[in-house]
N, C-alpha and C. Protein backbone atom coordinates (compact mmCIF):
# COMPACT_ATOMS: atom_id res chain seq x y z
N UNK A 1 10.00 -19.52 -29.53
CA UNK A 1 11.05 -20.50 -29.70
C UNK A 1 11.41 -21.07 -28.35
N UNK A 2 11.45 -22.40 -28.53
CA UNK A 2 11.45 -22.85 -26.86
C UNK A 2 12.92 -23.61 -26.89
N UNK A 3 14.03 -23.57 -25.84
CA UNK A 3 15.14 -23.65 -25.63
C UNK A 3 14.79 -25.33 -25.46
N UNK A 4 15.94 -25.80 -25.83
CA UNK A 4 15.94 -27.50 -25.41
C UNK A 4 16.37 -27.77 -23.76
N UNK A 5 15.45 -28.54 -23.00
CA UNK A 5 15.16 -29.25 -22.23
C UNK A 5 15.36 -30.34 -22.09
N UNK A 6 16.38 -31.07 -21.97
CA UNK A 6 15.92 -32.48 -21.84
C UNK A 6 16.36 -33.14 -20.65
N UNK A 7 16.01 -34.20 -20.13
CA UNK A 7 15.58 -34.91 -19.10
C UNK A 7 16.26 -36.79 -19.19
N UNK A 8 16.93 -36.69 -18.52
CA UNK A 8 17.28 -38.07 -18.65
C UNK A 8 17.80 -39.17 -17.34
N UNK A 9 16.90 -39.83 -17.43
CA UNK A 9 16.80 -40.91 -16.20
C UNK A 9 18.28 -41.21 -15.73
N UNK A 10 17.95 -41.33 -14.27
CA UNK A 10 19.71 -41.63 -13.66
C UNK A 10 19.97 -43.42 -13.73
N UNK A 11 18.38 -44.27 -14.10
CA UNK A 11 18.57 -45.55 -13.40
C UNK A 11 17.41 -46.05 -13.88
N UNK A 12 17.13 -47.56 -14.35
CA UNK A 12 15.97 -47.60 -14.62
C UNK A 12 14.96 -47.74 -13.62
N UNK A 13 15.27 -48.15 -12.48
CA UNK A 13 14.22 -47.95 -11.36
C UNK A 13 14.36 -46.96 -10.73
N UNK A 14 15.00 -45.63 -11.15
CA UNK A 14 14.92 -44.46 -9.92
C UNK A 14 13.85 -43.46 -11.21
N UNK A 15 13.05 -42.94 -10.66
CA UNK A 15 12.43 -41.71 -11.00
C UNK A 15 13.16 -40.84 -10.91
N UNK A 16 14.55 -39.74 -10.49
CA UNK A 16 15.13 -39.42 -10.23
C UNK A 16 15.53 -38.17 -11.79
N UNK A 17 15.85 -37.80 -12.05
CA UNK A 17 16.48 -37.47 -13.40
C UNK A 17 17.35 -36.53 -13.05
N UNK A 18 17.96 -36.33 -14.20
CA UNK A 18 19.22 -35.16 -14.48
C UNK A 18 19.32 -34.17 -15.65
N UNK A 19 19.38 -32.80 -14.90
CA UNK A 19 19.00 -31.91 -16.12
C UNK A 19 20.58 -31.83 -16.82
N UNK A 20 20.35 -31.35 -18.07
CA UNK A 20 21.57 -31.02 -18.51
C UNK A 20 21.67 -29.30 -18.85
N UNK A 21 22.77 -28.86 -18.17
CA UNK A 21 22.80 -27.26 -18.36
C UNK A 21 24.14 -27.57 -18.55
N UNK A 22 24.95 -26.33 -19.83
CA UNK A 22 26.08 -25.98 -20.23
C UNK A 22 26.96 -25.20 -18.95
N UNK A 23 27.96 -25.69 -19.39
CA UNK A 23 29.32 -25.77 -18.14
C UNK A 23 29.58 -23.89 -17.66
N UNK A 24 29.78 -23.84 -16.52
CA UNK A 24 30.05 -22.13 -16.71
C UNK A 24 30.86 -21.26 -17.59
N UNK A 25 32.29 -22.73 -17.60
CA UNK A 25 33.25 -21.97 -18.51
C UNK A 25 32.81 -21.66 -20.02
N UNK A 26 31.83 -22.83 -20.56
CA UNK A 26 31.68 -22.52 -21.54
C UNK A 26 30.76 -21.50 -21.66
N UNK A 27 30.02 -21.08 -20.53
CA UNK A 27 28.78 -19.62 -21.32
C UNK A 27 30.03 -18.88 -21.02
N UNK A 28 30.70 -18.80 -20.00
CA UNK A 28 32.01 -17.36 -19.73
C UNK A 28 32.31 -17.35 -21.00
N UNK A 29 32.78 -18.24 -22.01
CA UNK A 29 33.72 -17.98 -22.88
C UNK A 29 32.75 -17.85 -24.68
N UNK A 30 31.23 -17.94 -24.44
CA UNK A 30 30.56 -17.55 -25.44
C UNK A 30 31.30 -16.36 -26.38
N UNK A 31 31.49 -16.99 -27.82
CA UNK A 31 31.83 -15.82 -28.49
C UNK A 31 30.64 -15.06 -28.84
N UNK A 32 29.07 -15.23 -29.01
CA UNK A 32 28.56 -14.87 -29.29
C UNK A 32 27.99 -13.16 -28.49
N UNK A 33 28.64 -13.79 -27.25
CA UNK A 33 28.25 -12.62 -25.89
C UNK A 33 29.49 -11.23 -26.29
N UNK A 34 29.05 -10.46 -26.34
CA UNK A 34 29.86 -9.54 -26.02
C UNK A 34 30.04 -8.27 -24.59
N UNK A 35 31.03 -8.98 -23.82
CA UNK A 35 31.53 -8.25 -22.40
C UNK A 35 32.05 -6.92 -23.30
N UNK A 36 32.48 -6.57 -24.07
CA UNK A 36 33.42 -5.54 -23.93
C UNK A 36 32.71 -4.35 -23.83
N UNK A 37 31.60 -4.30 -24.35
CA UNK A 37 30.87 -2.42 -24.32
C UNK A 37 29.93 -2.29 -23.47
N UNK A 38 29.88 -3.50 -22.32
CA UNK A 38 28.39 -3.31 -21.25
C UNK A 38 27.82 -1.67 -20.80
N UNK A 39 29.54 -1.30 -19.82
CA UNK A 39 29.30 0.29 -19.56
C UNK A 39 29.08 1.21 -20.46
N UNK A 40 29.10 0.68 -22.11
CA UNK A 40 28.90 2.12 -22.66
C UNK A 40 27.22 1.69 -23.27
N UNK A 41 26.85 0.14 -23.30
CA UNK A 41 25.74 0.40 -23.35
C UNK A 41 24.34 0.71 -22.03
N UNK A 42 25.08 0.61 -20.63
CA UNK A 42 24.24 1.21 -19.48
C UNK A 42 24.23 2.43 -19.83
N UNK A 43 25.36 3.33 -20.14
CA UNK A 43 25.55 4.57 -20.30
C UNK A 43 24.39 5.46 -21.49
N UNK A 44 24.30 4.49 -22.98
CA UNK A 44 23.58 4.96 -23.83
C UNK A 44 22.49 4.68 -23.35
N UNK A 45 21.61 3.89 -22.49
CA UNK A 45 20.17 3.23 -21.95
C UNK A 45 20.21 4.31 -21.32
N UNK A 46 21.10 5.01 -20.21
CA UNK A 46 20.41 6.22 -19.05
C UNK A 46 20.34 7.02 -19.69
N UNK A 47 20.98 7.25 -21.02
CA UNK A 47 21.03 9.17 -21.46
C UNK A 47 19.55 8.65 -22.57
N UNK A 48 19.31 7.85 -23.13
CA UNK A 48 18.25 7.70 -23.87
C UNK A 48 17.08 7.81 -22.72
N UNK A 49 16.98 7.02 -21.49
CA UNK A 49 15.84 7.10 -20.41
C UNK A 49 15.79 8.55 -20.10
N UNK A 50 16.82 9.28 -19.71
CA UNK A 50 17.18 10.51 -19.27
C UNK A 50 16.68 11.97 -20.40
N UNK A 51 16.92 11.58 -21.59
CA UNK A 51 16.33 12.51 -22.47
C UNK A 51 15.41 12.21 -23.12
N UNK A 52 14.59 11.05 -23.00
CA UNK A 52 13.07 10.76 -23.02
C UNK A 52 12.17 11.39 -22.43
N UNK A 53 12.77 11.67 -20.78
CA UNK A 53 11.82 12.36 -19.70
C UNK A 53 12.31 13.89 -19.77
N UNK A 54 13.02 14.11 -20.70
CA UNK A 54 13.22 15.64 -20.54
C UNK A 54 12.35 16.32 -21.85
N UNK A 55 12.49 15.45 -23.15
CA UNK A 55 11.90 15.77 -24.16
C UNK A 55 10.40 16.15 -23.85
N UNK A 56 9.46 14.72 -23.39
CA UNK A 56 8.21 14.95 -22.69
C UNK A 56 7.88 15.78 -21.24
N UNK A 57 8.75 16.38 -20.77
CA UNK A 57 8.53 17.57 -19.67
C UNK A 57 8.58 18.77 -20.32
N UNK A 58 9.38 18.82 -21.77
CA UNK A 58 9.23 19.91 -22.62
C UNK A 58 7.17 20.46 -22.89
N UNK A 59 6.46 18.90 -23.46
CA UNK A 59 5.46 19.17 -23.24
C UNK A 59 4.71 19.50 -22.64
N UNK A 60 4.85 18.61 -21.42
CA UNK A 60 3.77 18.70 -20.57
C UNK A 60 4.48 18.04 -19.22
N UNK A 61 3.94 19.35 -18.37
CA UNK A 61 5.39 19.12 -16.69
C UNK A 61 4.55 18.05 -15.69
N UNK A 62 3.43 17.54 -16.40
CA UNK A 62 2.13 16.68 -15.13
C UNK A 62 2.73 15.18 -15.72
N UNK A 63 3.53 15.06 -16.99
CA UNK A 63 4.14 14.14 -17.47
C UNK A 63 5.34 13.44 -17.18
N UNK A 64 5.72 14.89 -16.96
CA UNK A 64 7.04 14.45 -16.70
C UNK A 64 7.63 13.95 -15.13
N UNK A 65 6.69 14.67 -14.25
CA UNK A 65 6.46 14.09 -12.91
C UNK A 65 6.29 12.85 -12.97
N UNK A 66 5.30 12.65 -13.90
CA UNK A 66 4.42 11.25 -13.39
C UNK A 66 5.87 10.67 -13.90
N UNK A 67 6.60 10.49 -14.93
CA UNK A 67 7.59 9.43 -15.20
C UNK A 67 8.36 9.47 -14.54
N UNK A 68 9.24 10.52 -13.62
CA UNK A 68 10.41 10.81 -13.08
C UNK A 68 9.74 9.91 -11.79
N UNK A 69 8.19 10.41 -10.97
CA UNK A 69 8.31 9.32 -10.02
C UNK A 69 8.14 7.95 -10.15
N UNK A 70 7.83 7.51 -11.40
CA UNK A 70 7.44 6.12 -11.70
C UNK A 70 9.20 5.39 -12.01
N UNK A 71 10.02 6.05 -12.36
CA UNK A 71 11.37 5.85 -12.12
C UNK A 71 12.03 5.18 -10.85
N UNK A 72 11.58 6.36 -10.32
CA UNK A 72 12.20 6.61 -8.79
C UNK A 72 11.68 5.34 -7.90
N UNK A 73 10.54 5.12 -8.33
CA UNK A 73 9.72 3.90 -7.31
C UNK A 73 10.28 2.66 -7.86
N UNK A 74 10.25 2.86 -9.27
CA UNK A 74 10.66 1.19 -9.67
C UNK A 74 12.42 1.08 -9.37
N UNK A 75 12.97 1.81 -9.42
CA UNK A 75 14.45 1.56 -9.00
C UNK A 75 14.54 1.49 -7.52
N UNK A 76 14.16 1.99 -6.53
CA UNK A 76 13.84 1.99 -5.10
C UNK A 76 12.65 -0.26 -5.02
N UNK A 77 11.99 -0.28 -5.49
CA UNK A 77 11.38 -1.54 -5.45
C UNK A 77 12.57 -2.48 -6.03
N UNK A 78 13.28 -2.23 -7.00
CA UNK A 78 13.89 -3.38 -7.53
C UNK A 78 15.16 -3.13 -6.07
N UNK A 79 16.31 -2.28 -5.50
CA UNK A 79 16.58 -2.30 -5.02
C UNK A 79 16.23 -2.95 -3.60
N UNK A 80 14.81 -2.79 -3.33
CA UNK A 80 13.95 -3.70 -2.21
C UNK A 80 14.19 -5.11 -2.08
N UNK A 81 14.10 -5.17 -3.67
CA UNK A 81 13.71 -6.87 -3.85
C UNK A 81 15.21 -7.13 -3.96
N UNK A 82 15.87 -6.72 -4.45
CA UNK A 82 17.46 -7.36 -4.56
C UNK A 82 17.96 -7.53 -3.32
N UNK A 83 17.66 -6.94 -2.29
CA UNK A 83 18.18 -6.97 -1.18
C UNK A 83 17.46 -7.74 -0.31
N UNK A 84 16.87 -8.26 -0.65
CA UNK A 84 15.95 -9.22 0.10
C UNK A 84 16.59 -10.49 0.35
């Protein structure tokens, strides 16, 4: 599904155009968005990530390494790049 785009000349002799993007206030005030439970859904994402890698270290501990450092690197890289 592709979001609408559109494009519309400033002038008939300028090549120039103007995008149209919605006002800040109005995404701030999207009813569709819901602000109110962000922290409790970061909270349910770490304990689900968190007892994913504990369930599979139950199996097998060469597993559970490998995910705990594949964690560790991608949060350390995204921290890299954010700070960039």
């Amino acid at each position: 599904m592709a979001l609408p785009n559109e494009e519309f000349p400033t002038s008939q002799g300028s090549p120039a155009t103007v995008r149209v993007t919605p006002s800040p206030s109005l995404v701030q005030n999207d009813p569709m968005i819901n602000r109110g439970l962000q922290k409790e859904q970061y909270l349910g994402i770490f304990s689900v990530a968190i007892s994913l890698i504990l369930v599979v270290g139950f199996f097998s501990r060469k597993v559970e390494y490998a995910l705990m450092f594949a964690t560790a690197l991608s949060v350390a890289l995204i921290v890299f790049f954010l700070t960039l």
